[in-house]
Each structure stands twice: as structure tokens, then as C-alpha cells.
PDB file of N, CA and C in Angstrom:
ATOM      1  N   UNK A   1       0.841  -1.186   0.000  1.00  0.00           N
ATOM      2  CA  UNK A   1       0.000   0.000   0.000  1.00  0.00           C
ATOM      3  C   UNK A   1       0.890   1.254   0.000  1.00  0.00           C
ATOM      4  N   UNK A   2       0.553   2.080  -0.790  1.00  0.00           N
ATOM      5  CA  UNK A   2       1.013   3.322  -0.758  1.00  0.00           C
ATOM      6  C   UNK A   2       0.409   4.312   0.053  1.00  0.00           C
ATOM      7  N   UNK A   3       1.526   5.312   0.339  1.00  0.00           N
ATOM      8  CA  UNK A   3       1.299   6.615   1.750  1.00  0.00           C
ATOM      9  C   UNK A   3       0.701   7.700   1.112  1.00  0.00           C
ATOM     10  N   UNK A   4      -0.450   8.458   1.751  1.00  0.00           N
ATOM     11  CA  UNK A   4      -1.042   9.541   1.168  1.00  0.00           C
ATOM     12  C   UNK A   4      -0.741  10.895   2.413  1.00  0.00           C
ATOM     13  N   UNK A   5      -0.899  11.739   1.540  1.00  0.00           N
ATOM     14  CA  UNK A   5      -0.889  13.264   2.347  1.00  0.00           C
ATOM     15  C   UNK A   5      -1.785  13.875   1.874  1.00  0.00           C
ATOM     16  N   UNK A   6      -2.075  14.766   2.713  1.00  0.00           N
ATOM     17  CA  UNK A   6      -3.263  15.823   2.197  1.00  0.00           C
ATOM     18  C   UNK A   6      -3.204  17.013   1.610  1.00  0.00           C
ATOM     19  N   UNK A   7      -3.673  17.390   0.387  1.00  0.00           N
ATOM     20  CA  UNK A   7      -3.299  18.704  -0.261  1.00  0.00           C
ATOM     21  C   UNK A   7      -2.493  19.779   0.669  1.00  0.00           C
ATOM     22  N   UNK A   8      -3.340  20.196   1.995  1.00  0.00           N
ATOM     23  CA  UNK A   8      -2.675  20.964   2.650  1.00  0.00           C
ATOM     24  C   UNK A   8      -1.646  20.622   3.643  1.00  0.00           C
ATOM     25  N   UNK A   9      -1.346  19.149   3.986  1.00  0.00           N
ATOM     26  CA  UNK A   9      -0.044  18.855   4.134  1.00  0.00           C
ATOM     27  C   UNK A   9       1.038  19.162   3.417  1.00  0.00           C
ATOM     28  N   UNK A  10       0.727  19.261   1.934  1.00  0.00           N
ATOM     29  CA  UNK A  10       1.610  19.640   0.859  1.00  0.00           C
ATOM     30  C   UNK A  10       2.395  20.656   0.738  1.00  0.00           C
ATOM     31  N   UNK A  11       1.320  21.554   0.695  1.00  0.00           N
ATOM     32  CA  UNK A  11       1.495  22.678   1.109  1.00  0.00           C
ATOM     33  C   UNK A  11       2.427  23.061   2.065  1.00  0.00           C
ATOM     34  N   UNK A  12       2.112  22.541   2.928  1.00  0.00           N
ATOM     35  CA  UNK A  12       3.052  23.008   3.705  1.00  0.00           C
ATOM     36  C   UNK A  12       4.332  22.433   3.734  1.00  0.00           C
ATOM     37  N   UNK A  13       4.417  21.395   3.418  1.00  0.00           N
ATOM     38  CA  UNK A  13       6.103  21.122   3.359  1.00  0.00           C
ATOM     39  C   UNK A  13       6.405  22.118   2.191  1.00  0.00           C
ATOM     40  N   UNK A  14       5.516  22.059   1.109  1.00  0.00           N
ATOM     41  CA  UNK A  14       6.343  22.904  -0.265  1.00  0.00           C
ATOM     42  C   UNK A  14       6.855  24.353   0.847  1.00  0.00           C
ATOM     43  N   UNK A  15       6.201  24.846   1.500  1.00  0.00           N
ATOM     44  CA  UNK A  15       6.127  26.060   2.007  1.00  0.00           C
ATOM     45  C   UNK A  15       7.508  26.270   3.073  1.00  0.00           C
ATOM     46  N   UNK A  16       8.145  24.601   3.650  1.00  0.00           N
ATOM     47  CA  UNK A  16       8.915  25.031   4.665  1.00  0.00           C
ATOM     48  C   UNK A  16      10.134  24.439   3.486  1.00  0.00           C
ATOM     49  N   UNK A  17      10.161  24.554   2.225  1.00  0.00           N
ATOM     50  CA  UNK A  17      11.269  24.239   1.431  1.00  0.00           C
ATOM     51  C   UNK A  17      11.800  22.784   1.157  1.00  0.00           C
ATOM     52  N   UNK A  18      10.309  21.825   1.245  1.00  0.00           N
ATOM     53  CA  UNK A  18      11.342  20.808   1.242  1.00  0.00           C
ATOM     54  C   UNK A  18      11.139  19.948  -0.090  1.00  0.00           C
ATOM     55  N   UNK A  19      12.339  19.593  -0.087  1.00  0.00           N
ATOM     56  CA  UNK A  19      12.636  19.012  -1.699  1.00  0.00           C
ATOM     57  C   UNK A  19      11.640  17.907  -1.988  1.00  0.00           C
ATOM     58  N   UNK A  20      10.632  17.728  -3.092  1.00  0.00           N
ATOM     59  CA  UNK A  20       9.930  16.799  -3.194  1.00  0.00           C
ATOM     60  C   UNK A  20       9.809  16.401  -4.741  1.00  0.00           C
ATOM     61  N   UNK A  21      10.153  15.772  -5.657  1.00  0.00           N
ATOM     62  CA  UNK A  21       9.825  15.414  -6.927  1.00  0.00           C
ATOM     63  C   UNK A  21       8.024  15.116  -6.983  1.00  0.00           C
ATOM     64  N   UNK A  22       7.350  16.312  -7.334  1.00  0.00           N
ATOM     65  CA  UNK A  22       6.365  16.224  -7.621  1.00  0.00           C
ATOM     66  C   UNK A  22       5.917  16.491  -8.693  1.00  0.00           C
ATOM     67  N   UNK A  23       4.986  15.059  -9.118  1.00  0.00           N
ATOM     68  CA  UNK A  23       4.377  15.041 -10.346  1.00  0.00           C
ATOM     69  C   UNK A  23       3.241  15.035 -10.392  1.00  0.00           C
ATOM     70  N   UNK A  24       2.429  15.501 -11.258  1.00  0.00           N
ATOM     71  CA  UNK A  24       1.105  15.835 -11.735  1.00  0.00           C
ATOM     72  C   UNK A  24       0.442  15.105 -13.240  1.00  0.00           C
ATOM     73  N   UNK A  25      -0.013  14.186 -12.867  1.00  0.00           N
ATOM     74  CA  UNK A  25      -0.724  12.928 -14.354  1.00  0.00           C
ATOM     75  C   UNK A  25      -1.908  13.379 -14.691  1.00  0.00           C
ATOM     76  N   UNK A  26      -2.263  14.565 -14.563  1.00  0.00           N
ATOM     77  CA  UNK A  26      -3.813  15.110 -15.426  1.00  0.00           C
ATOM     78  C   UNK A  26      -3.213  15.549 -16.605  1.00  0.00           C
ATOM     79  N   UNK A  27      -4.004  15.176 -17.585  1.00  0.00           N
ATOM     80  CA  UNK A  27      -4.304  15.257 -18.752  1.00  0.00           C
ATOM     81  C   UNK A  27      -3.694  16.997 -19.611  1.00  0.00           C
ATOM     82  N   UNK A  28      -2.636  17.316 -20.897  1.00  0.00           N
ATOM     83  CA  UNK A  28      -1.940  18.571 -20.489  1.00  0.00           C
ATOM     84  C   UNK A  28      -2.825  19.830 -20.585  1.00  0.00           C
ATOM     85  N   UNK A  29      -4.334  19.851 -21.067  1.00  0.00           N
ATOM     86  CA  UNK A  29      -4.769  20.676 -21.077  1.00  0.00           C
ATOM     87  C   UNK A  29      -5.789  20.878 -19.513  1.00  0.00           C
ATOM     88  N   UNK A  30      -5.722  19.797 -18.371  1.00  0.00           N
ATOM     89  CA  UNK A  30      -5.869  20.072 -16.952  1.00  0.00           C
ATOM     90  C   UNK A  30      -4.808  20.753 -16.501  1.00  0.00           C
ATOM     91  N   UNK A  31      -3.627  20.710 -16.957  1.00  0.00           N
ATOM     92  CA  UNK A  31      -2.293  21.248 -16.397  1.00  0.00           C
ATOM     93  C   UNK A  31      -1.793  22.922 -16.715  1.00  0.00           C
ATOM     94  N   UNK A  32      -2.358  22.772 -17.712  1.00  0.00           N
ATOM     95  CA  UNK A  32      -2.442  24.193 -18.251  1.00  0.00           C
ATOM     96  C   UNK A  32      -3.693  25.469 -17.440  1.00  0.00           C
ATOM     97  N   UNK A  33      -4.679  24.843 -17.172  1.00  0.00           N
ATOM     98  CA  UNK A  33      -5.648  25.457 -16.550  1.00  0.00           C
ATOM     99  C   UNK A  33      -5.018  25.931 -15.191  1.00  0.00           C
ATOM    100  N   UNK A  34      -4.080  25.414 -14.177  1.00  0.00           N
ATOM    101  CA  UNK A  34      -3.460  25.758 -13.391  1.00  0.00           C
ATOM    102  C   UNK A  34      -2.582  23.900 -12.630  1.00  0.00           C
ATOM    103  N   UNK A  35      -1.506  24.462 -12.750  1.00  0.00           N
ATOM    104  CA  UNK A  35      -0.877  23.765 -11.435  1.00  0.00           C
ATOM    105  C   UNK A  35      -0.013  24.213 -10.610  1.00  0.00           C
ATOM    106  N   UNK A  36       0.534  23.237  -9.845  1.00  0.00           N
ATOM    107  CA  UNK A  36       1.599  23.907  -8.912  1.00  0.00           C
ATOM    108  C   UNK A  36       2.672  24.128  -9.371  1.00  0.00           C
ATOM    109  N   UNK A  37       3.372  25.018  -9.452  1.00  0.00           N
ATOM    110  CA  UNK A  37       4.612  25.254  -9.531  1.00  0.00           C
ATOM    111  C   UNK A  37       6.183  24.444  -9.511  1.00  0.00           C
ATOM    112  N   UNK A  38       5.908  24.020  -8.501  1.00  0.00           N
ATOM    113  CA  UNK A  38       7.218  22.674  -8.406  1.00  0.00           C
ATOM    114  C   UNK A  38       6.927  21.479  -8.993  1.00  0.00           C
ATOM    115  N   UNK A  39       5.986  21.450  -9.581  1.00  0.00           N
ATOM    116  CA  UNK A  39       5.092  20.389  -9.836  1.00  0.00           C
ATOM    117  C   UNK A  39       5.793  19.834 -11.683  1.00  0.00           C
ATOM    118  N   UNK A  40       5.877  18.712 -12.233  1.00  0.00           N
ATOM    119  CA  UNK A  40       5.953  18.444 -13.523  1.00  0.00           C
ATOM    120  C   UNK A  40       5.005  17.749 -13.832  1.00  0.00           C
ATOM    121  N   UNK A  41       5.069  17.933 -15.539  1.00  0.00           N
ATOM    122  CA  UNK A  41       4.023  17.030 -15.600  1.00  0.00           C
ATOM    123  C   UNK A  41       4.002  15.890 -16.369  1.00  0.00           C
ATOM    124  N   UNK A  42       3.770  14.561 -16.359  1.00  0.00           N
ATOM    125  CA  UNK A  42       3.637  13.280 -16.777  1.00  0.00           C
ATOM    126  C   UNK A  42       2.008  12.521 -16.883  1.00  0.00           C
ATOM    127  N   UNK A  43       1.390  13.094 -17.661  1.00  0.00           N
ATOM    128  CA  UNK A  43       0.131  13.162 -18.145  1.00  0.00           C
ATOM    129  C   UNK A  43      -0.089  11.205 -17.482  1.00  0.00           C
ATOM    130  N   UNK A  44      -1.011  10.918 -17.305  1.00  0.00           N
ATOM    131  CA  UNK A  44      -1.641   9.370 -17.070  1.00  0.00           C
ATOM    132  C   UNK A  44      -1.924   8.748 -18.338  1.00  0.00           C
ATOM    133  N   UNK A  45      -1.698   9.500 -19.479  1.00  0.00           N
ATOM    134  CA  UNK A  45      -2.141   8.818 -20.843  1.00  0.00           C
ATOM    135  C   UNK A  45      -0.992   8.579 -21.153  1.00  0.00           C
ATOM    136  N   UNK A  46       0.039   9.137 -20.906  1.00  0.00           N
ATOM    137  CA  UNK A  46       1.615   8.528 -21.281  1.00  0.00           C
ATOM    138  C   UNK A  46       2.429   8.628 -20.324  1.00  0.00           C
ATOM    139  N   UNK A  47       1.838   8.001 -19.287  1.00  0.00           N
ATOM    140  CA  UNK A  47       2.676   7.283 -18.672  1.00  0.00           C
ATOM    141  C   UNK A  47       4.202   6.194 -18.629  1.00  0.00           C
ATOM    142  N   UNK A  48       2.724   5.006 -19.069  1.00  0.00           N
ATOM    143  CA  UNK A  48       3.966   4.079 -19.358  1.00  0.00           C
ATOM    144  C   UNK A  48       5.237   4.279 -20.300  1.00  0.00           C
ATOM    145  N   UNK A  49       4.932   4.924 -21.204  1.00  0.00           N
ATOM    146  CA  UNK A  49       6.289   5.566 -22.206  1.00  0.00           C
ATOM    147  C   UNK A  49       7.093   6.492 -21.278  1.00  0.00           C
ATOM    148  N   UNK A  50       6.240   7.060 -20.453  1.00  0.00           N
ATOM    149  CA  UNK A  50       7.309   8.064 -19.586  1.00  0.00           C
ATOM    150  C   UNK A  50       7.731   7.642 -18.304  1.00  0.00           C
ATOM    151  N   UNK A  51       7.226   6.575 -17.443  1.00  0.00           N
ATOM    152  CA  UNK A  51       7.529   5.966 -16.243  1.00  0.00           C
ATOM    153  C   UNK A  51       9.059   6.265 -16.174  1.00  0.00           C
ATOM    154  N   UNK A  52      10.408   6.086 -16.812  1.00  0.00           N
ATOM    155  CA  UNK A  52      11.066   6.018 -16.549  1.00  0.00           C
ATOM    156  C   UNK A  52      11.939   7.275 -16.363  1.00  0.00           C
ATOM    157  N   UNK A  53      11.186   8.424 -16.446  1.00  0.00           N
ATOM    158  CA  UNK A  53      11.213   9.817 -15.920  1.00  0.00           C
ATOM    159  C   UNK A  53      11.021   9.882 -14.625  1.00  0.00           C
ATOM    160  N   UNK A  54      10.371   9.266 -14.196  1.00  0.00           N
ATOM    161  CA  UNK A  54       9.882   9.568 -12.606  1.00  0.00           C
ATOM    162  C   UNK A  54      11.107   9.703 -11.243  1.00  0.00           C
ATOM    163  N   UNK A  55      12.281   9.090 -11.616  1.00  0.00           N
ATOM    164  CA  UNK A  55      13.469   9.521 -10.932  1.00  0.00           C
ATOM    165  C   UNK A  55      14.568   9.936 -11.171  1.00  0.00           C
ATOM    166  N   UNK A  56      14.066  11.130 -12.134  1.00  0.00           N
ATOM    167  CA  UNK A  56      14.954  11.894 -12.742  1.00  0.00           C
ATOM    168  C   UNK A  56      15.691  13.052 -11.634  1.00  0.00           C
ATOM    169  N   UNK A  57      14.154  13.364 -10.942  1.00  0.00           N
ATOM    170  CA  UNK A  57      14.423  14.359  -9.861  1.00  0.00           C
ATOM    171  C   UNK A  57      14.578  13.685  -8.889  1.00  0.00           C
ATOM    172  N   UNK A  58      15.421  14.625  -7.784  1.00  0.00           N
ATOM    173  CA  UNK A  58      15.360  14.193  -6.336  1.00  0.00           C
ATOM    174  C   UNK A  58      14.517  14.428  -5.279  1.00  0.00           C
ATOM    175  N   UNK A  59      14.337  13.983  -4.581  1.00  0.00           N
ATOM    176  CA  UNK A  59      13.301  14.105  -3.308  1.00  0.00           C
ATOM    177  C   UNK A  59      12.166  12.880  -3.184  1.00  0.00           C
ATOM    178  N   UNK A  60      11.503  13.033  -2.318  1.00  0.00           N
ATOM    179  CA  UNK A  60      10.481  11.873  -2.043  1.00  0.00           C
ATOM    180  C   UNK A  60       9.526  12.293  -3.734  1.00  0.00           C
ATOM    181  N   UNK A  61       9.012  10.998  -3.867  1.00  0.00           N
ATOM    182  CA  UNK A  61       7.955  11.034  -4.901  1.00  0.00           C
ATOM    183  C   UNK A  61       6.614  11.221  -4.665  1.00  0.00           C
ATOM    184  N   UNK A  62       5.831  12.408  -5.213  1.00  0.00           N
ATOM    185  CA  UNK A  62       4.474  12.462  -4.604  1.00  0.00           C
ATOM    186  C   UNK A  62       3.811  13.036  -5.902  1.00  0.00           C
ATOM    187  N   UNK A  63       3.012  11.855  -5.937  1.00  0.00           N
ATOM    188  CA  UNK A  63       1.799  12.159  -7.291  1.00  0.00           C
ATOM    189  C   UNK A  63       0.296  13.137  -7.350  1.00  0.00           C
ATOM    190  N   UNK A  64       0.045  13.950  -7.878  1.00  0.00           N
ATOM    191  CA  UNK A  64      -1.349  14.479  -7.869  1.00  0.00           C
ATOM    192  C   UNK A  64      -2.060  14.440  -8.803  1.00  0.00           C
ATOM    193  N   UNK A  65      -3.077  14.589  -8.522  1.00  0.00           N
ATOM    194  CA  UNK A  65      -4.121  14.621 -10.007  1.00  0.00           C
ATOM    195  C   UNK A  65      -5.293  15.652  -9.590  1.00  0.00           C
ATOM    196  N   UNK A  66      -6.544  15.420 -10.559  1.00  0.00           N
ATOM    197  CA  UNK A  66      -7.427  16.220 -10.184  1.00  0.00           C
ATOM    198  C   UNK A  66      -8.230  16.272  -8.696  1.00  0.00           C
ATOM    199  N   UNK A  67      -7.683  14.945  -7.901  1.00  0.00           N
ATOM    200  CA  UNK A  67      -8.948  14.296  -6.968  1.00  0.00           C
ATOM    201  C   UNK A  67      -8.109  13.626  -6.180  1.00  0.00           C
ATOM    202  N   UNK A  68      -7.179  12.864  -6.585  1.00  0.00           N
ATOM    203  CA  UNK A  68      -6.169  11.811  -5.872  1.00  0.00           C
ATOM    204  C   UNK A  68      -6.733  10.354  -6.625  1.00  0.00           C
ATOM    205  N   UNK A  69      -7.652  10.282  -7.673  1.00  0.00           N
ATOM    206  CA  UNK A  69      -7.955   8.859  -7.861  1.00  0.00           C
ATOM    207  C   UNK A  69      -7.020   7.995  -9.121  1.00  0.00           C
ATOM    208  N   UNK A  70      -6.369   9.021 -10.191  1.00  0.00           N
ATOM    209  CA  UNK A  70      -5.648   9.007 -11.376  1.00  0.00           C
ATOM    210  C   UNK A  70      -4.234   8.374 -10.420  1.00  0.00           C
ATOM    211  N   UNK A  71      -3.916   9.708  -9.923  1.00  0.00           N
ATOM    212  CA  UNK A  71      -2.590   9.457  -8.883  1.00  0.00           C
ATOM    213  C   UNK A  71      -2.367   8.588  -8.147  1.00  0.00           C
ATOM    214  N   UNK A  72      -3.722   8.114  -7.364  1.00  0.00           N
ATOM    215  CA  UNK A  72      -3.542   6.829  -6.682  1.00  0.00           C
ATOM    216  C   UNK A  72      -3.365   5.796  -7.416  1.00  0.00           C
ATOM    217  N   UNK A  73      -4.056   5.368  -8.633  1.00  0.00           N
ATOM    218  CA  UNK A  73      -3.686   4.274  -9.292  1.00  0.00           C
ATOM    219  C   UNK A  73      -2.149   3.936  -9.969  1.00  0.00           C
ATOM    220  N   UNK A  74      -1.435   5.365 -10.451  1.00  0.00           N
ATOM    221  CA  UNK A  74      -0.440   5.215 -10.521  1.00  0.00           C
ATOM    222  C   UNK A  74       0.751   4.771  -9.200  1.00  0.00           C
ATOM    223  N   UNK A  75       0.480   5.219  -8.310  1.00  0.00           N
ATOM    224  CA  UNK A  75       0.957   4.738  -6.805  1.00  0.00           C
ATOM    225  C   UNK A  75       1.077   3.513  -6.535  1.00  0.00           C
ATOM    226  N   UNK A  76      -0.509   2.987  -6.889  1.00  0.00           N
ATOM    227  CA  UNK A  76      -0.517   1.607  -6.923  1.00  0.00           C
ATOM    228  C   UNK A  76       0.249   0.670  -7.650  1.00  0.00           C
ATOM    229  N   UNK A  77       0.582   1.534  -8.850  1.00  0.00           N
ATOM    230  CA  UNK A  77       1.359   0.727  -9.667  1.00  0.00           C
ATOM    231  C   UNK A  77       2.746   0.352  -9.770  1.00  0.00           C
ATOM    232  N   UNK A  78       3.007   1.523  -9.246  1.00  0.00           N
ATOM    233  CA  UNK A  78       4.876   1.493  -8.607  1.00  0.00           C
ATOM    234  C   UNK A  78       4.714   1.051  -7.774  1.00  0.00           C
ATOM    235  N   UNK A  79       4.175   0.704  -6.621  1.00  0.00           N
ATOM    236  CA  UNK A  79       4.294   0.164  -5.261  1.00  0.00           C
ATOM    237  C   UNK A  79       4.299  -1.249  -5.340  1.00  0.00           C
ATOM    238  N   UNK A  80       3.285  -1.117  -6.144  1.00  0.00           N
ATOM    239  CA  UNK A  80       3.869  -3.263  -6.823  1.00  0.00           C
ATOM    240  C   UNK A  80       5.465  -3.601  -7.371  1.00  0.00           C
ATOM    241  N   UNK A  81       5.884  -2.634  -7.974  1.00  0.00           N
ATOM    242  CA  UNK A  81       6.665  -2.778  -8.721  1.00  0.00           C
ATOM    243  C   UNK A  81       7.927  -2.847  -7.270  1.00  0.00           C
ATOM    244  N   UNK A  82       7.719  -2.048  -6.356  1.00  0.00           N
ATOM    245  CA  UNK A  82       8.799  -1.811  -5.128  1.00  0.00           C
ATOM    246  C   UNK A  82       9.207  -0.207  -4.428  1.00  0.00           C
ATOM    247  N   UNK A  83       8.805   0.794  -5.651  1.00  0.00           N
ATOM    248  CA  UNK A  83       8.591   1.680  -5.003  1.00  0.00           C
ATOM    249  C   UNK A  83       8.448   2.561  -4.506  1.00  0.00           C
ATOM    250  N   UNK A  84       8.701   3.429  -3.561  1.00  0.00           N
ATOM    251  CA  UNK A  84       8.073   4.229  -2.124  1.00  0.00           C
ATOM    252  C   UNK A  84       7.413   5.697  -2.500  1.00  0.00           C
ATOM    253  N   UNK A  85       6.108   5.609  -3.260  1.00  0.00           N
ATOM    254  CA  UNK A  85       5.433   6.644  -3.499  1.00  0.00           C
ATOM    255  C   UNK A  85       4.712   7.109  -2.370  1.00  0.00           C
ATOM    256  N   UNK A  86       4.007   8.656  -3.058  1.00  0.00           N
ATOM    257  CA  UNK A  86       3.236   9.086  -2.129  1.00  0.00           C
ATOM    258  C   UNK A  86       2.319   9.223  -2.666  1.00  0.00           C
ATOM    259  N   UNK A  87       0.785   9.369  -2.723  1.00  0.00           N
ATOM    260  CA  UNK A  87      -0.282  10.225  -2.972  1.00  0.00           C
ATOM    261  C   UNK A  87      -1.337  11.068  -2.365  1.00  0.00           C
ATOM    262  N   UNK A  88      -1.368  12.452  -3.248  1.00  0.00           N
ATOM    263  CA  UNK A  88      -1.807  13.553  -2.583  1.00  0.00           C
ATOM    264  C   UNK A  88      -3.447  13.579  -2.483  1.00  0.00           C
ATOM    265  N   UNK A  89      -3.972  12.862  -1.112  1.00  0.00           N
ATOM    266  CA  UNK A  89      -5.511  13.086  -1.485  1.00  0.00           C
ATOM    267  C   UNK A  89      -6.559  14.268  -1.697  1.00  0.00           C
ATOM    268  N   UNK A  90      -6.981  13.874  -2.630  1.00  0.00           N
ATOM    269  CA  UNK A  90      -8.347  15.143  -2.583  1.00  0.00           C
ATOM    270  C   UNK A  90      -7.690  15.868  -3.953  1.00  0.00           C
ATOM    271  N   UNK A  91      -6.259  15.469  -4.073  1.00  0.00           N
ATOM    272  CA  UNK A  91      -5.231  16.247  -5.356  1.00  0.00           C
ATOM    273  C   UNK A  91      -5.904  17.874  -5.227  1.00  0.00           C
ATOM    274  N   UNK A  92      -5.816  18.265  -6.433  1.00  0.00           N
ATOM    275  CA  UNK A  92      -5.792  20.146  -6.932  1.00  0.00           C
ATOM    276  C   UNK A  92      -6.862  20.378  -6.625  1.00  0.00           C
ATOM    277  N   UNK A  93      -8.156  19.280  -6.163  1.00  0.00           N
ATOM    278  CA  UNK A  93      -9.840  20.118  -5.763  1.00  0.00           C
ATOM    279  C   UNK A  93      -8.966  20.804  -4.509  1.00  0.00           C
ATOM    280  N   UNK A  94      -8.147  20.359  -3.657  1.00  0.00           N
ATOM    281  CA  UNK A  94      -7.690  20.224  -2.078  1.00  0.00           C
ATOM    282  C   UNK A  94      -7.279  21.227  -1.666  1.00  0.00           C
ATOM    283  N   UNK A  95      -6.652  21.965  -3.371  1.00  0.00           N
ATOM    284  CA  UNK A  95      -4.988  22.541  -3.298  1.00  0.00           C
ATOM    285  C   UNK A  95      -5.394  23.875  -2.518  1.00  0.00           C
ATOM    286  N   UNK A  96      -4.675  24.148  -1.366  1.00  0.00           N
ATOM    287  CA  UNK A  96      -4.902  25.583  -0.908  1.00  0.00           C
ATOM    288  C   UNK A  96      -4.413  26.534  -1.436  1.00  0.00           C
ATOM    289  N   UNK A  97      -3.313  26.403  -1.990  1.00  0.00           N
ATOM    290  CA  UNK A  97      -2.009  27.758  -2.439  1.00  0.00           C
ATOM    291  C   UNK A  97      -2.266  27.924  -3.818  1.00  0.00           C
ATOM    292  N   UNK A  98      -1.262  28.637  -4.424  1.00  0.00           N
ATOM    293  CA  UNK A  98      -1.628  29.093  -5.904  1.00  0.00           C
ATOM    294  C   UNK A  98      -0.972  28.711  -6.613  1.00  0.00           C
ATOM    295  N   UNK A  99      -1.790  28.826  -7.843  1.00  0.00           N
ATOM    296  CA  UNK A  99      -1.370  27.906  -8.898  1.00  0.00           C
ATOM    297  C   UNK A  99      -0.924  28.307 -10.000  1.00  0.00           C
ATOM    298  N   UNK A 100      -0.184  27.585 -11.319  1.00  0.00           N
ATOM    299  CA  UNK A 100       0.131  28.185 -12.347  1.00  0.00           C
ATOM    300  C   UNK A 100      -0.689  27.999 -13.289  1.00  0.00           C
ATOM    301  N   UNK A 101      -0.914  29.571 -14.465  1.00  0.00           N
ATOM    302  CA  UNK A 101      -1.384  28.760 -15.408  1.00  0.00           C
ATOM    303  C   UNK A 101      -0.630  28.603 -16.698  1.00  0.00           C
ATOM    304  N   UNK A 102      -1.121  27.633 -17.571  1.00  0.00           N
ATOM    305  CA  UNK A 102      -0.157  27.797 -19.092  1.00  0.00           C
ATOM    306  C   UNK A 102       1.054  26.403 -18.722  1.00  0.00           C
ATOM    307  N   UNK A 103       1.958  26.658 -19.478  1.00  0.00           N
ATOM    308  CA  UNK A 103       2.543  25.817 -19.308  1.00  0.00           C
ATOM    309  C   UNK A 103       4.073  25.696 -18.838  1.00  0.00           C
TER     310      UNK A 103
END
């Protein structure tokens, strides 16, 4: 099973500086409408072609989506594999802080 945090848990670590490889799998015209800032993005439709991006960056791994349900399944899927994701529940409905838009 994979570990979840809550949008505004997020937040707040983003807020006390701490390094997190965070990715965002909504779709690129959800991403464009606004996301987070530290945030990249690896759409859920190309994934699997891109999975091997996912530890490019450093820091803990923590996935979001629109809701946490996209993100969780991807979680699920590395966590089989071995590992140690996070997912952000409630994702960008959750998000307290501000967001980007465009790309």
C-alpha cells in the first residue's frame, strides 16, 4: 500500500522548502488550466512511455491529479513494482495555495 498526504499537508512542506519530486498525471490541457509550480508534468495517458522519468528528480515522490484517484492508481502501480510513493488526497480540488497557469 502506498502513503497519502493531504493537499494541505503539501502545502506546507512545499512552504517550509522541502525538496519533493512532484508530479502531476492530469491530462496537459488540466495542467495548463493551473498547477503547482514545483510540480511536472507526466500526463496518465503517457505514462507508461514516460515511467522512466519519474526519478529523474530528487526528493520523495508524490503524485497528484485532479482528486487523488488518477494518482492513486499510478501509486498503486509502482508500489507493486517496489517503489516508495506518495499520494496527494483530494489532489488540486484540495490545493490551498496558488497555482500556475499555461505551461
Amino acid at each position: 500500500m502506498y502513503r497519502e498526504i493531504t493537499a494541505g499537508e503539501l502545502h506546507e512542506r512545499l512552504s517550509q522548502g522541502v525538496t519533493l519530486n512532484l508530479i502531476d498525471v492530469r491530462e496537459p490541457d488540466e495542467w495548463e488550466e493551473g498547477h503547482i509550480k514545483e510540480a511536472r508534468s507526466i500526463p496518465l495517458s503517457q505514462f507508461q512511455s514516460r515511467a522512466h522519468e519519474v526519478h529523474d528528480v530528487e526528493g520523495e515522490v508524490v503524485f497528484i491529479c485532479r482528486s487523488g484517484g488518477r494518482s492513486g492508481r499510478v501509486c498503486e502501480f509502482l508500489t507493486l513494482q517496489g517503489f516508495d510513493v506518495v499520494n496527494v488526497a483530494g489532489g488540486m480540488l484540495a490545493w490551498p495555495g496558488e497555482v500556475i497557469e499555461g505551461e
